[in-house]
PDB file of N, CA and C in Angstrom:
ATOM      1  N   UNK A   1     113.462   2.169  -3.158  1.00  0.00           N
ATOM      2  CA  UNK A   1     112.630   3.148  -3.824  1.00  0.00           C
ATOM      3  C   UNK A   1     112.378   4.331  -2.888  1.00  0.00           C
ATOM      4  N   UNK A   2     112.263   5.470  -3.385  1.00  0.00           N
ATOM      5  CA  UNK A   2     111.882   6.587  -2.603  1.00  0.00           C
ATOM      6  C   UNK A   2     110.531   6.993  -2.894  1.00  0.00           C
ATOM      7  N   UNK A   3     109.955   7.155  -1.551  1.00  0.00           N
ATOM      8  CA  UNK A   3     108.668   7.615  -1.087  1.00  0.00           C
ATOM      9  C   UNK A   3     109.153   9.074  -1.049  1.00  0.00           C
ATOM     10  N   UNK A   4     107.834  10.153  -1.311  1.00  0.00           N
ATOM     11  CA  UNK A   4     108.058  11.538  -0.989  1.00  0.00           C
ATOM     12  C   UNK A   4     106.933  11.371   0.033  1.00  0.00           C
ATOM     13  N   UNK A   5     107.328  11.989   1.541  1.00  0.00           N
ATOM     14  CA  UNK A   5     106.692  12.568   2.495  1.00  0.00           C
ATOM     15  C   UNK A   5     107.252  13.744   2.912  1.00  0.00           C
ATOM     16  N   UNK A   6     106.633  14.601   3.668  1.00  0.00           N
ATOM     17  CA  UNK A   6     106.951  15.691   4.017  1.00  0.00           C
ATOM     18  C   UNK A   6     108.108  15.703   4.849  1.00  0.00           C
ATOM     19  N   UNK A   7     108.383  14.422   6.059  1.00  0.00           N
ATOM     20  CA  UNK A   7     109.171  14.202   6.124  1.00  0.00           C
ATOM     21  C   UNK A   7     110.922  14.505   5.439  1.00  0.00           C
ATOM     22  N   UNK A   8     110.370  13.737   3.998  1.00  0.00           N
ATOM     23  CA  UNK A   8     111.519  13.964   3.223  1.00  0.00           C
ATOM     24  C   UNK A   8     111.929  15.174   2.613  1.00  0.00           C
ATOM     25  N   UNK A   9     110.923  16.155   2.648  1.00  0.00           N
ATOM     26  CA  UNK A   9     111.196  17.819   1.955  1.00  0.00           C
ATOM     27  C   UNK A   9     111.416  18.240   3.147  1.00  0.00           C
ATOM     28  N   UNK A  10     111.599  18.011   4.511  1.00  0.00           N
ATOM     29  CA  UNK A  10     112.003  18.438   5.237  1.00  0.00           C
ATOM     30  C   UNK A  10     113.411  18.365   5.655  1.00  0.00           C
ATOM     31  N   UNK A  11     113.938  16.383   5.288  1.00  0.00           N
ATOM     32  CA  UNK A  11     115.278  16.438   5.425  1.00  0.00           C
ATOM     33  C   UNK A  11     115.830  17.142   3.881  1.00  0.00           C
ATOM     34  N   UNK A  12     115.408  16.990   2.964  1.00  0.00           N
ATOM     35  CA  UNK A  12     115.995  17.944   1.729  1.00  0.00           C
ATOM     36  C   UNK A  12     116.333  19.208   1.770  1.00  0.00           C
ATOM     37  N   UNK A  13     115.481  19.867   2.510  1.00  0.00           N
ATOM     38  CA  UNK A  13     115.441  21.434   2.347  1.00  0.00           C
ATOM     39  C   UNK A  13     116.896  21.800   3.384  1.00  0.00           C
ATOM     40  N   UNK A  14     116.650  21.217   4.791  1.00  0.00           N
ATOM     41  CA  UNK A  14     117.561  20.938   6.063  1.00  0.00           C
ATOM     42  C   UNK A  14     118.990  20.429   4.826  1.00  0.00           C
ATOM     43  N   UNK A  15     119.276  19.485   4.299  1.00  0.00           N
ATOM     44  CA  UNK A  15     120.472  19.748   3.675  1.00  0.00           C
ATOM     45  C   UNK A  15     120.962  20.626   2.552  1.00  0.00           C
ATOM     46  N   UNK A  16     119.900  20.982   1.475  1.00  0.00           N
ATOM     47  CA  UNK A  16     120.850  22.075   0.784  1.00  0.00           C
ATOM     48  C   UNK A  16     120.946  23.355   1.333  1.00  0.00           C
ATOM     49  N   UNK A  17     119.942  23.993   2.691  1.00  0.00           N
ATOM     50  CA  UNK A  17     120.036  25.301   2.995  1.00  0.00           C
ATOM     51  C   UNK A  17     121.535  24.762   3.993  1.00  0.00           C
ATOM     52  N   UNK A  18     122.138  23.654   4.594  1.00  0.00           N
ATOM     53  CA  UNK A  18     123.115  23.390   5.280  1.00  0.00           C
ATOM     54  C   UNK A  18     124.524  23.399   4.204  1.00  0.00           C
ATOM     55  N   UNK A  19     124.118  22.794   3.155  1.00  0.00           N
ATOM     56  CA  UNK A  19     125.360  22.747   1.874  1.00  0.00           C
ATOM     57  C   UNK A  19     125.215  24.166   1.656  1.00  0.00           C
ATOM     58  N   UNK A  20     124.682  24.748   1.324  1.00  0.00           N
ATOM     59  CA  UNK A  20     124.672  26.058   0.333  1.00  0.00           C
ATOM     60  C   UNK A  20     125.351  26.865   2.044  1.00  0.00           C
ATOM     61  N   UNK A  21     124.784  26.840   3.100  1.00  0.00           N
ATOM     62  CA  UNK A  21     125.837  27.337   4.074  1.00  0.00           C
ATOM     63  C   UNK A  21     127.498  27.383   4.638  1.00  0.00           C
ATOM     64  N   UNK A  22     127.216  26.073   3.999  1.00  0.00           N
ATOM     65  CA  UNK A  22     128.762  25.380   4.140  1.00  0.00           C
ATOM     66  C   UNK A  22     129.356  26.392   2.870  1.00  0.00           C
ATOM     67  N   UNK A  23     129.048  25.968   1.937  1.00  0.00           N
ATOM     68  CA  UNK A  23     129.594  26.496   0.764  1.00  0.00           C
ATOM     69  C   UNK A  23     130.044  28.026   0.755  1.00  0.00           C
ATOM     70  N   UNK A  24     128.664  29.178   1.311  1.00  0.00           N
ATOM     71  CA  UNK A  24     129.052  30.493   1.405  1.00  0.00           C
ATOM     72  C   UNK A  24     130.231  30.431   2.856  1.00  0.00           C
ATOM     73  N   UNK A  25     130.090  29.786   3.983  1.00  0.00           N
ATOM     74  CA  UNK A  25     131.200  29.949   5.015  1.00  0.00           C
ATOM     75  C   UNK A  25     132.998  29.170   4.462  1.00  0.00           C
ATOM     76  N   UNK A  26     132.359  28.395   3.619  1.00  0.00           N
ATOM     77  CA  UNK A  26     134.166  28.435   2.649  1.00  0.00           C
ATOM     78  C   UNK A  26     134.482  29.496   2.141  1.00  0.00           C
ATOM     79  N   UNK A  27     134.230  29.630   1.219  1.00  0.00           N
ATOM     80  CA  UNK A  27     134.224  31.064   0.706  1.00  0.00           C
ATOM     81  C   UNK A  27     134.718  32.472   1.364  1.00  0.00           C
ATOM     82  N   UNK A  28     133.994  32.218   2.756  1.00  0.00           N
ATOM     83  CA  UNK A  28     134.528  33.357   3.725  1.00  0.00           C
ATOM     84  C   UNK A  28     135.892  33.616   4.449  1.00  0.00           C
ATOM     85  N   UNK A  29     136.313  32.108   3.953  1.00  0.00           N
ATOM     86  CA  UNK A  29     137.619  31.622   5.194  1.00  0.00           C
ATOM     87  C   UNK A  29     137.558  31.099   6.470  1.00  0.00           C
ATOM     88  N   UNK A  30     136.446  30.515   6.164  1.00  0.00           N
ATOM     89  CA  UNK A  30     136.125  29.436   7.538  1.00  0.00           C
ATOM     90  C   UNK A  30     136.279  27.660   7.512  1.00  0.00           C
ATOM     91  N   UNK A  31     137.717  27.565   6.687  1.00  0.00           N
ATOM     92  CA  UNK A  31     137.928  26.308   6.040  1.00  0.00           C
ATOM     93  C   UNK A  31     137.040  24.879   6.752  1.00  0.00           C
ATOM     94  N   UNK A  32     137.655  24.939   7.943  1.00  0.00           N
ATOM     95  CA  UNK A  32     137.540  23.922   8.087  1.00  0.00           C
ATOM     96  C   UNK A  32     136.060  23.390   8.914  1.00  0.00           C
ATOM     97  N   UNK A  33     135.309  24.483   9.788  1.00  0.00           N
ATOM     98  CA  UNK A  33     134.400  24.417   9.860  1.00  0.00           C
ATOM     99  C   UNK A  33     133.489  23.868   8.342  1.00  0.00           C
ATOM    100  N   UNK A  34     133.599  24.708   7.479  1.00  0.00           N
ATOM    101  CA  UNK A  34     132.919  24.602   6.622  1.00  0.00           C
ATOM    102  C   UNK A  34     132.889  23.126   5.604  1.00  0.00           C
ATOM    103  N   UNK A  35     134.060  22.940   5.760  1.00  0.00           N
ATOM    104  CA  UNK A  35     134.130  21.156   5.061  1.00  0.00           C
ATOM    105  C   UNK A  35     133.611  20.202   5.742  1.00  0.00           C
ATOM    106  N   UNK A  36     133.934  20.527   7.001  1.00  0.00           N
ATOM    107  CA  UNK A  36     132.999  19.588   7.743  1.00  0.00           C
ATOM    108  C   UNK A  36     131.245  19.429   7.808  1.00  0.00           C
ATOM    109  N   UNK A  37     130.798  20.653   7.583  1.00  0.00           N
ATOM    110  CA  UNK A  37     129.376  21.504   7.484  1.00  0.00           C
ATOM    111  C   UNK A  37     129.060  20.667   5.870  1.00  0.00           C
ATOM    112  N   UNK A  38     130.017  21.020   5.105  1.00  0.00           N
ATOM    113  CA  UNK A  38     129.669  20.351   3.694  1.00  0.00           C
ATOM    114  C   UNK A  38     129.395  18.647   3.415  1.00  0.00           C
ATOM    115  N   UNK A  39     130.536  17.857   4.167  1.00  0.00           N
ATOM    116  CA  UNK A  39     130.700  16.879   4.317  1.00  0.00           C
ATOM    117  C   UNK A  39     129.197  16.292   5.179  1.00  0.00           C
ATOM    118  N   UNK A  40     128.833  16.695   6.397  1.00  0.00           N
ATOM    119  CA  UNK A  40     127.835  16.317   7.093  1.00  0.00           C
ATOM    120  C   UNK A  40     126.817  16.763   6.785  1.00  0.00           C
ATOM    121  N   UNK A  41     126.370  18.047   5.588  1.00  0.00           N
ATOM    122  CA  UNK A  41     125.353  18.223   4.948  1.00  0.00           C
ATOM    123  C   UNK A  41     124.808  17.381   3.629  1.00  0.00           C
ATOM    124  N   UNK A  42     126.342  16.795   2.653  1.00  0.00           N
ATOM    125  CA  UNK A  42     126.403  15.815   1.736  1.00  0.00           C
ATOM    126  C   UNK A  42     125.648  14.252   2.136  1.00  0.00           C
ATOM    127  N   UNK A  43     126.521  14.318   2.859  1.00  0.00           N
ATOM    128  CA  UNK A  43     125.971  12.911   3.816  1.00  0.00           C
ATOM    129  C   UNK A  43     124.219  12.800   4.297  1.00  0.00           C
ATOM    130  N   UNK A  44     123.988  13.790   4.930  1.00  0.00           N
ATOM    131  CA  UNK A  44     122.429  14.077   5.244  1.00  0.00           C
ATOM    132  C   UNK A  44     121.208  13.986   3.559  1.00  0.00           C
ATOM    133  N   UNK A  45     121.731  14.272   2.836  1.00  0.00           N
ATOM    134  CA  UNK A  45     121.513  14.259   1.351  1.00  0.00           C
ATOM    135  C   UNK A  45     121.546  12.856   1.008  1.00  0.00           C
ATOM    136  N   UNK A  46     122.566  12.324   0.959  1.00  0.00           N
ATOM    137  CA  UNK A  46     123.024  10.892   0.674  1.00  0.00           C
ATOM    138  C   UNK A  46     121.665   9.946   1.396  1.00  0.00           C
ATOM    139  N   UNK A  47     121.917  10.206   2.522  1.00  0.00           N
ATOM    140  CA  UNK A  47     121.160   9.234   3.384  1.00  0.00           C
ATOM    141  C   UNK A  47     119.765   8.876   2.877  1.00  0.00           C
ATOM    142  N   UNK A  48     119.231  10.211   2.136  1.00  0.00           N
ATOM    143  CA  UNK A  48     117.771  10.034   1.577  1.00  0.00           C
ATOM    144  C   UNK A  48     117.253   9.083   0.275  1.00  0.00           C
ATOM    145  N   UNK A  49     118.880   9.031  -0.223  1.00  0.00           N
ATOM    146  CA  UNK A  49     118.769   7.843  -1.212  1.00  0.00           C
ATOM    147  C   UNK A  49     118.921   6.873  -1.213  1.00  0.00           C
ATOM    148  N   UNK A  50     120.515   6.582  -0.155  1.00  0.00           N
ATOM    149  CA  UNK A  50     121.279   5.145  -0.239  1.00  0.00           C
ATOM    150  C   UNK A  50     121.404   4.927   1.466  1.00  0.00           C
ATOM    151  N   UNK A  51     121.388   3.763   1.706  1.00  0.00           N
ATOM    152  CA  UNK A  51     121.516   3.320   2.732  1.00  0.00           C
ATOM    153  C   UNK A  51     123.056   3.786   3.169  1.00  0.00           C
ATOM    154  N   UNK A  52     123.179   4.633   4.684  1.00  0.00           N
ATOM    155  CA  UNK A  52     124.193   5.157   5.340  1.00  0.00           C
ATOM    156  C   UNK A  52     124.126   4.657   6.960  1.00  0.00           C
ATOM    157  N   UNK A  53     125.527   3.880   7.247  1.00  0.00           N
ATOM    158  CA  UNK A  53     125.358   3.723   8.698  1.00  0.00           C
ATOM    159  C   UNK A  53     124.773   4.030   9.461  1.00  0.00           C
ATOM    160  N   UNK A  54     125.479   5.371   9.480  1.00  0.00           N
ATOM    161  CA  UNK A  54     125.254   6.324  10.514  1.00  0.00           C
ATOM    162  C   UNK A  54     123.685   6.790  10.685  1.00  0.00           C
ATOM    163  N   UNK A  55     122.798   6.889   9.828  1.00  0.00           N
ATOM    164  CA  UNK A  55     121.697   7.845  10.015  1.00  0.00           C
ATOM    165  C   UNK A  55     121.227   9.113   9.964  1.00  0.00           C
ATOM    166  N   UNK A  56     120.082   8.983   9.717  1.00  0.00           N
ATOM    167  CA  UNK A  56     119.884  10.882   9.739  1.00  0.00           C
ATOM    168  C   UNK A  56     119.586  11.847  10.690  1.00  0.00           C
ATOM    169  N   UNK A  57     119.307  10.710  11.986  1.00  0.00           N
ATOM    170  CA  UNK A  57     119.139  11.538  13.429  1.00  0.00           C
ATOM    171  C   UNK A  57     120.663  12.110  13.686  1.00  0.00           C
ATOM    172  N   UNK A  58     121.665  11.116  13.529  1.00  0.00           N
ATOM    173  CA  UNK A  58     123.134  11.198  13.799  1.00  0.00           C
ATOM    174  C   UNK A  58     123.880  12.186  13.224  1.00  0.00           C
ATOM    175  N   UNK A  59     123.326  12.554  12.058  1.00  0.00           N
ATOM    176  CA  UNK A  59     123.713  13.552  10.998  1.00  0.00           C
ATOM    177  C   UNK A  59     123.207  14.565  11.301  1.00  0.00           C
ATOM    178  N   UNK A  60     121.943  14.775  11.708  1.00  0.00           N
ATOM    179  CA  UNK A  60     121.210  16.044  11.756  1.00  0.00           C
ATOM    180  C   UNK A  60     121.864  16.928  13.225  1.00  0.00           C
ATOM    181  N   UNK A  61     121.990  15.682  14.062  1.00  0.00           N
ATOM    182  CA  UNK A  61     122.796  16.442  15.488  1.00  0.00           C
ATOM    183  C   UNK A  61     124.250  16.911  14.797  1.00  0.00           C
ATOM    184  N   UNK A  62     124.426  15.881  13.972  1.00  0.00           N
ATOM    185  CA  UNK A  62     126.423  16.866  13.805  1.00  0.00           C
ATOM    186  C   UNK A  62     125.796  17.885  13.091  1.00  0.00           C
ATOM    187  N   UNK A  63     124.842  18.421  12.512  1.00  0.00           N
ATOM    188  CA  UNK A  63     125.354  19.368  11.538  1.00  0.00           C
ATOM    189  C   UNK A  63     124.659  20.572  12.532  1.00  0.00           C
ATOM    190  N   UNK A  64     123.378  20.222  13.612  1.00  0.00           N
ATOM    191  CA  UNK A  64     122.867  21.412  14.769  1.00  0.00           C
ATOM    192  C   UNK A  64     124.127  21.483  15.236  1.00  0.00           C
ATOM    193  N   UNK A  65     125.357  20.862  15.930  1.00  0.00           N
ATOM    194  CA  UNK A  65     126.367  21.203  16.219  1.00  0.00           C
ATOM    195  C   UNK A  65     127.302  21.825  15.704  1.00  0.00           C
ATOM    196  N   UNK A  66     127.602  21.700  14.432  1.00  0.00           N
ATOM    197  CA  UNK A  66     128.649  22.376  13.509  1.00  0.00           C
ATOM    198  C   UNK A  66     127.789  23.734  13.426  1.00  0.00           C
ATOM    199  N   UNK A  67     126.601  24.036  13.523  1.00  0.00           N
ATOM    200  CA  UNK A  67     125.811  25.254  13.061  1.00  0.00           C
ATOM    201  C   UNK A  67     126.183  26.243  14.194  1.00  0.00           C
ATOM    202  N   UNK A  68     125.682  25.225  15.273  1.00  0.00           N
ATOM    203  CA  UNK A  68     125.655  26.203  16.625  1.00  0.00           C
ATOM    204  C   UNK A  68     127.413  26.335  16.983  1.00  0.00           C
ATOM    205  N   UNK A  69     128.427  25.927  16.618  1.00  0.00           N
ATOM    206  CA  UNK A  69     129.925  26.662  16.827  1.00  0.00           C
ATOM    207  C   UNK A  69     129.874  27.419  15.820  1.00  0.00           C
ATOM    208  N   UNK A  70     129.226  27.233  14.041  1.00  0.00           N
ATOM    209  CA  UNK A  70     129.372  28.404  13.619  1.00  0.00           C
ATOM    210  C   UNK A  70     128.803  29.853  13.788  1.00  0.00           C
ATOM    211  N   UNK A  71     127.705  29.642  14.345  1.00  0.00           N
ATOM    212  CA  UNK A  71     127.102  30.997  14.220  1.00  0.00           C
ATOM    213  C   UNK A  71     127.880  31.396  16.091  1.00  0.00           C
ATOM    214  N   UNK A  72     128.378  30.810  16.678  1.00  0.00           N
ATOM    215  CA  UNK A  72     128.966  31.437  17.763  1.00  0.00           C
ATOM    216  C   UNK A  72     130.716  32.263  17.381  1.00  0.00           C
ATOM    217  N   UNK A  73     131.080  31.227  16.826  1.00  0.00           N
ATOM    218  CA  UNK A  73     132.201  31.848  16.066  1.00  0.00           C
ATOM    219  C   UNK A  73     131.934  33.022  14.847  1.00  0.00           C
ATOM    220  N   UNK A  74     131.218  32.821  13.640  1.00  0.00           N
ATOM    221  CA  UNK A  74     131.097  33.804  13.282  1.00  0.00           C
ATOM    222  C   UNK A  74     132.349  34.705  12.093  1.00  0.00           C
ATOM    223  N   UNK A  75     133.032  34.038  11.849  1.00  0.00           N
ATOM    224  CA  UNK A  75     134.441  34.821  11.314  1.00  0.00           C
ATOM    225  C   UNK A  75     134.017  35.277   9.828  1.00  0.00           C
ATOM    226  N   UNK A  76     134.743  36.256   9.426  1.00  0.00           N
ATOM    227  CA  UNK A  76     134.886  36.470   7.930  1.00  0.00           C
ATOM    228  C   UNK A  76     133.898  37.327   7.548  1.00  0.00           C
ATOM    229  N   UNK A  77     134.118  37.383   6.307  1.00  0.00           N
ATOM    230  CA  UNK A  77     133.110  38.531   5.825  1.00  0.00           C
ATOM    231  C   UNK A  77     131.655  38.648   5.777  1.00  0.00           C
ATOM    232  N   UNK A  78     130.892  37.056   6.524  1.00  0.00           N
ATOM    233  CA  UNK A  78     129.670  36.956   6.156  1.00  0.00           C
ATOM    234  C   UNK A  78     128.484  38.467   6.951  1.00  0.00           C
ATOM    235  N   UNK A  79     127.826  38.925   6.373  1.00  0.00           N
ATOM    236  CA  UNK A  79     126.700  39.406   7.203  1.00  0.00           C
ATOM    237  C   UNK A  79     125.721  39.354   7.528  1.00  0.00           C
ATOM    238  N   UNK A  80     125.098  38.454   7.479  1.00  0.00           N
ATOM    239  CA  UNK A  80     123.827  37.920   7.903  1.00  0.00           C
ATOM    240  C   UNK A  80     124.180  36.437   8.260  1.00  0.00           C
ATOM    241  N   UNK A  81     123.701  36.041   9.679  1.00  0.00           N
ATOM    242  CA  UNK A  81     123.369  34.780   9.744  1.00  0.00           C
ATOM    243  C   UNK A  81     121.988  33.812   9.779  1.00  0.00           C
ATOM    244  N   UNK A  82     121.421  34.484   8.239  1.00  0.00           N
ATOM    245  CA  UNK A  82     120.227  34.099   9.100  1.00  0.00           C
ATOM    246  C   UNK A  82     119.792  32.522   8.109  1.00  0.00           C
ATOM    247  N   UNK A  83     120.450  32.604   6.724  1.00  0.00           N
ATOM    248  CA  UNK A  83     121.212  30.962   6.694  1.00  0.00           C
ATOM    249  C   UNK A  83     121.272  30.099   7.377  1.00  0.00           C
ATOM    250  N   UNK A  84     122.055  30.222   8.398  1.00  0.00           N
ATOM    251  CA  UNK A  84     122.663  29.356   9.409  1.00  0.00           C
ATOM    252  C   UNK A  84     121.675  29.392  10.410  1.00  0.00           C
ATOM    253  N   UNK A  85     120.763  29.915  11.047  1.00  0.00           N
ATOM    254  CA  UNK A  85     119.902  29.790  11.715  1.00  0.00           C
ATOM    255  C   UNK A  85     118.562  28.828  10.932  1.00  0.00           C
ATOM    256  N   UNK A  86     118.064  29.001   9.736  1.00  0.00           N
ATOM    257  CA  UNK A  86     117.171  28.535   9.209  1.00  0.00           C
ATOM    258  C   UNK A  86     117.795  26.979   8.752  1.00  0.00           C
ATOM    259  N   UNK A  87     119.386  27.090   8.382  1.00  0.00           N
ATOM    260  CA  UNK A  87     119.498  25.154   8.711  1.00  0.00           C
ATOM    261  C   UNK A  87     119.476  24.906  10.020  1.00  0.00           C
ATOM    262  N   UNK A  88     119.879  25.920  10.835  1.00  0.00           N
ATOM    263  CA  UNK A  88     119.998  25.275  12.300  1.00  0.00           C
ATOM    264  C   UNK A  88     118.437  24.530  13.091  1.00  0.00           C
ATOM    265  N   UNK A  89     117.381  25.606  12.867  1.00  0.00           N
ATOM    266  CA  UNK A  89     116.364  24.894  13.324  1.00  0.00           C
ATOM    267  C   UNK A  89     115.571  24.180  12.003  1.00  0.00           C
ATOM    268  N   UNK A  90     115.650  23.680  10.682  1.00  0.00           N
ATOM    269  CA  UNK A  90     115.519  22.264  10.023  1.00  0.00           C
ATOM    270  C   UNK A  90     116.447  21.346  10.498  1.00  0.00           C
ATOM    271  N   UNK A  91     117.443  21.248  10.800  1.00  0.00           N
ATOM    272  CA  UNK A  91     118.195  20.438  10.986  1.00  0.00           C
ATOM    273  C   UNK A  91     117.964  19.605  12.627  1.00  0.00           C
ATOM    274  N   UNK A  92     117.477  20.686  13.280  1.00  0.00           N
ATOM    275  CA  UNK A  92     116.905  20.177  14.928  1.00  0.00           C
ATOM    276  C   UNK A  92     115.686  19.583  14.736  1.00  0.00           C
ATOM    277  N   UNK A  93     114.847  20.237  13.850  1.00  0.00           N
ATOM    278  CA  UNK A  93     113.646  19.449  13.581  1.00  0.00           C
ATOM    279  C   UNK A  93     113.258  17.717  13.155  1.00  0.00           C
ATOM    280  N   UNK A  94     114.717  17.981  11.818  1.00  0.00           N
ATOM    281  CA  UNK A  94     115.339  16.306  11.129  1.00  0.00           C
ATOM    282  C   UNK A  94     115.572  15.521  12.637  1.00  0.00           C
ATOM    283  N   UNK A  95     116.650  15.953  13.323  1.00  0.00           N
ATOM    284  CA  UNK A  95     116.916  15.194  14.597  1.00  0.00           C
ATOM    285  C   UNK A  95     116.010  14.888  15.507  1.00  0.00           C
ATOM    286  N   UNK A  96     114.778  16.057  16.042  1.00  0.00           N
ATOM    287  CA  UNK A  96     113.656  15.374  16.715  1.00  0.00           C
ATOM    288  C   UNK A  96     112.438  14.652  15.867  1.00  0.00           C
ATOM    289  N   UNK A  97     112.349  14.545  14.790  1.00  0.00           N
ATOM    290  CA  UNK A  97     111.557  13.668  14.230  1.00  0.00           C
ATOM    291  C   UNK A  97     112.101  12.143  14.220  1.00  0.00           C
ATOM    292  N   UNK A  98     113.860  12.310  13.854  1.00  0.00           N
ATOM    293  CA  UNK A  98     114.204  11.016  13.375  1.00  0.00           C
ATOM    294  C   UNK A  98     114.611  10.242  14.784  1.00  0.00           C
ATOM    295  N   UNK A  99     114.596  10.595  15.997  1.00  0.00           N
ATOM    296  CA  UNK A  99     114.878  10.184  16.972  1.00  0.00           C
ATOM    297  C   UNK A  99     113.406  10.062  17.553  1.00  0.00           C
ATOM    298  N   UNK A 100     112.538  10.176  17.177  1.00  0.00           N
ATOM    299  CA  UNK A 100     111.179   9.926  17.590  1.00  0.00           C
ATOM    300  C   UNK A 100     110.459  10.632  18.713  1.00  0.00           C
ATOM    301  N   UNK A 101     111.181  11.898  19.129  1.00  0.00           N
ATOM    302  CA  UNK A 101     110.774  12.903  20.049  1.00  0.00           C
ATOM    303  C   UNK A 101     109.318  13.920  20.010  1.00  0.00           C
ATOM    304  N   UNK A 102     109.462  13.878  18.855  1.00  0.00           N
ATOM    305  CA  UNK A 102     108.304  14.751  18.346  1.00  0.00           C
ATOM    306  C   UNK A 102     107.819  13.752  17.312  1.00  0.00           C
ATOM    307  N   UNK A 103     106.404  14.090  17.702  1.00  0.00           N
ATOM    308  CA  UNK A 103     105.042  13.459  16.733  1.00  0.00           C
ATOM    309  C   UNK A 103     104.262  14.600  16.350  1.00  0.00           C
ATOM    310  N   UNK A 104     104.015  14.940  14.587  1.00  0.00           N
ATOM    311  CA  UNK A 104     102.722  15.465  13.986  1.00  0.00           C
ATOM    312  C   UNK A 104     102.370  14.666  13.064  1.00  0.00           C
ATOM    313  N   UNK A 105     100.831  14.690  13.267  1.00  0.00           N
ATOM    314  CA  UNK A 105     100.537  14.027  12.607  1.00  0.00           C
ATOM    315  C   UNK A 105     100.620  14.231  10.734  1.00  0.00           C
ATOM    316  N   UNK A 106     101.140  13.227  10.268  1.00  0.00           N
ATOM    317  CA  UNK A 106     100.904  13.361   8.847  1.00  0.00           C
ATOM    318  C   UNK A 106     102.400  13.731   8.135  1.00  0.00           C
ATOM    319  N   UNK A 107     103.318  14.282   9.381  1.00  0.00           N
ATOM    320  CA  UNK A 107     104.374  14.322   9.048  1.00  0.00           C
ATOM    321  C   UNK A 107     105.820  13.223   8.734  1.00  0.00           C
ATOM    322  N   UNK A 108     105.762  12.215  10.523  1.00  0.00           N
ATOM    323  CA  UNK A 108     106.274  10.756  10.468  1.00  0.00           C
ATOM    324  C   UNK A 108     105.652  10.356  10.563  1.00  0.00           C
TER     325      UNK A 108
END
């Protein structure tokens, strides 16, 4: 069963602003970055429903990683990165909550 905590609108928001990134950097011609971005944003999604190996700390670091080569790379027609910055720090946030680094209260 799913509980809503803030927690969880936090990993939600952290994956569709990461899908909907993925999605506009396909689009641009950034294939393969971007499937991967899609794939590890899908997955981060998934996780909130169905039980996934891997995890959402594990997920949230691949996708701060896939973020931070994209916005260093950069290719194609996009002009603004500021998308990719706003999954980049939800997505660091998902990873220091779910790895137990950071405590607020009311949040985990």
């Amino acid at each position: 069963m799913f509980t809503f905590t803030w927690l969880a609108l936090i990993v939600l928001a952290a994956g569709v602003v990461a899908l909907v990134d993925g999605i506009l950097r396909l689009r641009a011609r950034s294939a393969l970055l971007a499937a991967l971005e899609i794939i590890a944003s899908a997955l981060l999604l998934a996780s909130m429903f169905f039980p996934i190996p891997i995890g959402q700390g594990v997920l949230a670091v691949v996708l701060v990683v896939l973020l931070l080569i994209a916005l260093a790379v950069r290719g194609g027609r996009r002009p603004s990165p500021a998308l990719g910055v706003i999954a980049l720090i939800l997505n660091a946030a998902v990873a220091l909550f779910a790895f137990g680094w950071l405590h607020v209260p009311g949040i985990a």
